[in-house]
Protein backbone atom coordinates (compact mmCIF):
# COMPACT_ATOMS: atom_id res chain seq x y z
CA UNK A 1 134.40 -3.24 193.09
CA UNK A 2 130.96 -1.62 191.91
CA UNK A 3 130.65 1.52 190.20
CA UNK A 4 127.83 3.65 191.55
CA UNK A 5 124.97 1.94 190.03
CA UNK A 6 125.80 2.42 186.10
CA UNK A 7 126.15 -0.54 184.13
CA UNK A 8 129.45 -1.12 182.81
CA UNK A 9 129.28 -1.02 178.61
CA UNK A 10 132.01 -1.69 176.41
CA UNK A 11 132.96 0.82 173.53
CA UNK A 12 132.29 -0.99 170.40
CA UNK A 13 133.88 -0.54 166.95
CA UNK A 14 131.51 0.48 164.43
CA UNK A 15 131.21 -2.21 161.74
CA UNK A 16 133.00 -1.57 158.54
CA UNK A 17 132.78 -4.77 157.17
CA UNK A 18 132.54 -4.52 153.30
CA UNK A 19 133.84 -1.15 153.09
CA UNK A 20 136.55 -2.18 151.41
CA UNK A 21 134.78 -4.15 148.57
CA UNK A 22 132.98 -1.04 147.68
CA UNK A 23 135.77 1.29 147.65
CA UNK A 24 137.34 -1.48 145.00
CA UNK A 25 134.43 -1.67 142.91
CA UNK A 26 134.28 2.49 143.08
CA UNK A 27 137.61 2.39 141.42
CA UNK A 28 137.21 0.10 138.50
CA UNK A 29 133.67 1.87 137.50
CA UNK A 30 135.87 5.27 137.42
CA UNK A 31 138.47 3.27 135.61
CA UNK A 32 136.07 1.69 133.31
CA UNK A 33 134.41 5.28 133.03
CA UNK A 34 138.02 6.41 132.01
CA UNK A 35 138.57 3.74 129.51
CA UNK A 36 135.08 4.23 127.26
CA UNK A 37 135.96 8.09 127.53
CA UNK A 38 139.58 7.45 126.00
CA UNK A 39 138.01 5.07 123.46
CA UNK A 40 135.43 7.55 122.32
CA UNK A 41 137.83 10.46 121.96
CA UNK A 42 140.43 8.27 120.03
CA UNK A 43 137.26 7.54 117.80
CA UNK A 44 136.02 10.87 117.44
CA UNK A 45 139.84 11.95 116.42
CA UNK A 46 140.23 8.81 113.89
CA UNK A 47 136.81 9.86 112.28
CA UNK A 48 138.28 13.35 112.11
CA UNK A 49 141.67 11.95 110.46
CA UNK A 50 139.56 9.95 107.70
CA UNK A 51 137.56 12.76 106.95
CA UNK A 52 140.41 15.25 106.27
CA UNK A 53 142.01 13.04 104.21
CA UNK A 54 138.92 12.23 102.31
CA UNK A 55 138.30 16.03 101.86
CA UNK A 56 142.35 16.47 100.98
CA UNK A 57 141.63 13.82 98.23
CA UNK A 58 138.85 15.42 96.81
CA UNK A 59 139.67 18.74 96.98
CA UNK A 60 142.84 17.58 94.69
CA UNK A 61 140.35 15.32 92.17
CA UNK A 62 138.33 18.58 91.99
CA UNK A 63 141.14 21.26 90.56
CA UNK A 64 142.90 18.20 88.81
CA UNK A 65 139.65 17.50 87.35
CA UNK A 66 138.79 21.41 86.75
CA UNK A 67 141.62 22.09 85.03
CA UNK A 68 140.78 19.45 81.82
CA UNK A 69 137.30 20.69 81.45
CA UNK A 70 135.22 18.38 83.82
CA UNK A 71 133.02 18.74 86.14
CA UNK A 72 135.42 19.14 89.23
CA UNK A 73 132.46 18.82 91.74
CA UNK A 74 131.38 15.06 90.88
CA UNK A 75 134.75 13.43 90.55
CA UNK A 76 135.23 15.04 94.68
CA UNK A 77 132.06 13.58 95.50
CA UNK A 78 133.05 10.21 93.65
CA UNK A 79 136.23 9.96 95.25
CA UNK A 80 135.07 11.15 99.01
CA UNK A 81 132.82 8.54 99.12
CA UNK A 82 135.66 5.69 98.35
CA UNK A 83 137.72 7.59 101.09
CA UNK A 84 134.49 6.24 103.59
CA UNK A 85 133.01 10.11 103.56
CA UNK A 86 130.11 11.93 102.12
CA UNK A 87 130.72 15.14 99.90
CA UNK A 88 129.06 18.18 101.64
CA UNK A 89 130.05 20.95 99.70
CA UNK A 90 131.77 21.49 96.73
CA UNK A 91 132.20 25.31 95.17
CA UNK A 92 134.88 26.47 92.15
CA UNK A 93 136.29 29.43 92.89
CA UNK A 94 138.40 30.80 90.34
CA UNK A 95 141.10 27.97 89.49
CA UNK A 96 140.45 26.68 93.26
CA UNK A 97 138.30 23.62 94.74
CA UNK A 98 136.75 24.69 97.67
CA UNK A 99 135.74 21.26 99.44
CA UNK A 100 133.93 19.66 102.67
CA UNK A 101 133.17 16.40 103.59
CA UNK A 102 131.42 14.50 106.40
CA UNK A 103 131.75 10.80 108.22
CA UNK A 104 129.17 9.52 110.69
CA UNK A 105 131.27 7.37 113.33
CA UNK A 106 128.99 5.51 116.21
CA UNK A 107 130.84 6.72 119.53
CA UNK A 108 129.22 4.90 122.35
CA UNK A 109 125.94 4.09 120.45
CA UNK A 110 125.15 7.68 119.35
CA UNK A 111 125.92 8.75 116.24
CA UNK A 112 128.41 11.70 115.21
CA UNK A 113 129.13 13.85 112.74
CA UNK A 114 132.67 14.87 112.07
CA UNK A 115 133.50 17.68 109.03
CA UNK A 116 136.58 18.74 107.44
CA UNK A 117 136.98 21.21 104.80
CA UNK A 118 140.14 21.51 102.02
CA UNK A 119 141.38 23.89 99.35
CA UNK A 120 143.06 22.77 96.24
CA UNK A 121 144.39 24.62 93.01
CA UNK A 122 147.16 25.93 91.20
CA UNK A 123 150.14 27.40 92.88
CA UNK A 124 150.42 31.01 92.55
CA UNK A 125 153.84 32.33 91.20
C-alpha cells in the first residue's frame, strides 16, 4: 500500500550518547569543588585557633611580666612568636595587657591573615 506520494521516514532518537559521562564528571568537579572549600575553611578556623591561643599566651606573659617590673610588651612578643604568631599590638593599660597577634596561613595558594586580640590582668575584687 502507497501513501500519497510522501516518503515514509522513521522517527529517530536523538543521540545521547556520552551524556552520561559528563553528568558524572559534573558531579565529582562540584564534589571536588566542595572538598577544597571544606579544607580551606577548616584551615582558615585552625589558623584562627593558633592565633587566639598565641594572643591568650601573651596577653598572660605581658601582666605576669608587668607586674615584676619588666617590660610586659617584649616577653608577649617573645612568646607569640614561639606560639607560630607575630605580635601586632601590645598596649598597658592600667594593671591590664591589652594584646593582638597575627598568623599568615596559605589557604589554596593565597596567603591570609588571621588576628586575634586578648586581655590579661589582675582580677578585680
Amino acid at each position: 500500500m502507497r501513501s500519497c506520494g510522501r516518503a515514509r521516514t522513521r522517527w529517530r532518537r536523538p543521540v545521547e550518547d556520552g551524556s552520561g559521562t559528563v553528568l558524572a564528571l559534573s558531579l565529582v568537579a562540584a564534589i571536588v569543588v566542595g572538598i577544597l572549600f571544606t579544607a580551606a575553611l577548616s584551615n582558615v578556623a585552625f589558623a584562627h585557633a593558633k592565633a587566639q591561643n598565641a594572643a591568650d599566651f601573651a596577653a598572660l606573659a605581658a601582666a605576669s611580666w608587668e607586674q615584676l617590673e619588666g617590660d610586659g610588651c617584649k616577653t608577649a612578643g617573645g612568646i607569640a612568636k614561639r606560639n607560630g604568631a607575630d605580635l601586632t599590638s601590645c598596649r598597658i593599660r592600667d594593671e591590664d595587657a591589652l594584646v593582638t597577634v597575627s598568623v599568615r596561613p596559605r589557604v589554596l595558594g593565597l596567603l591570609w591573615q588571621v588576628s586575634a586580640h586578648s586581655r590579661a590582668g589582675p582580677v578585680s575584687p
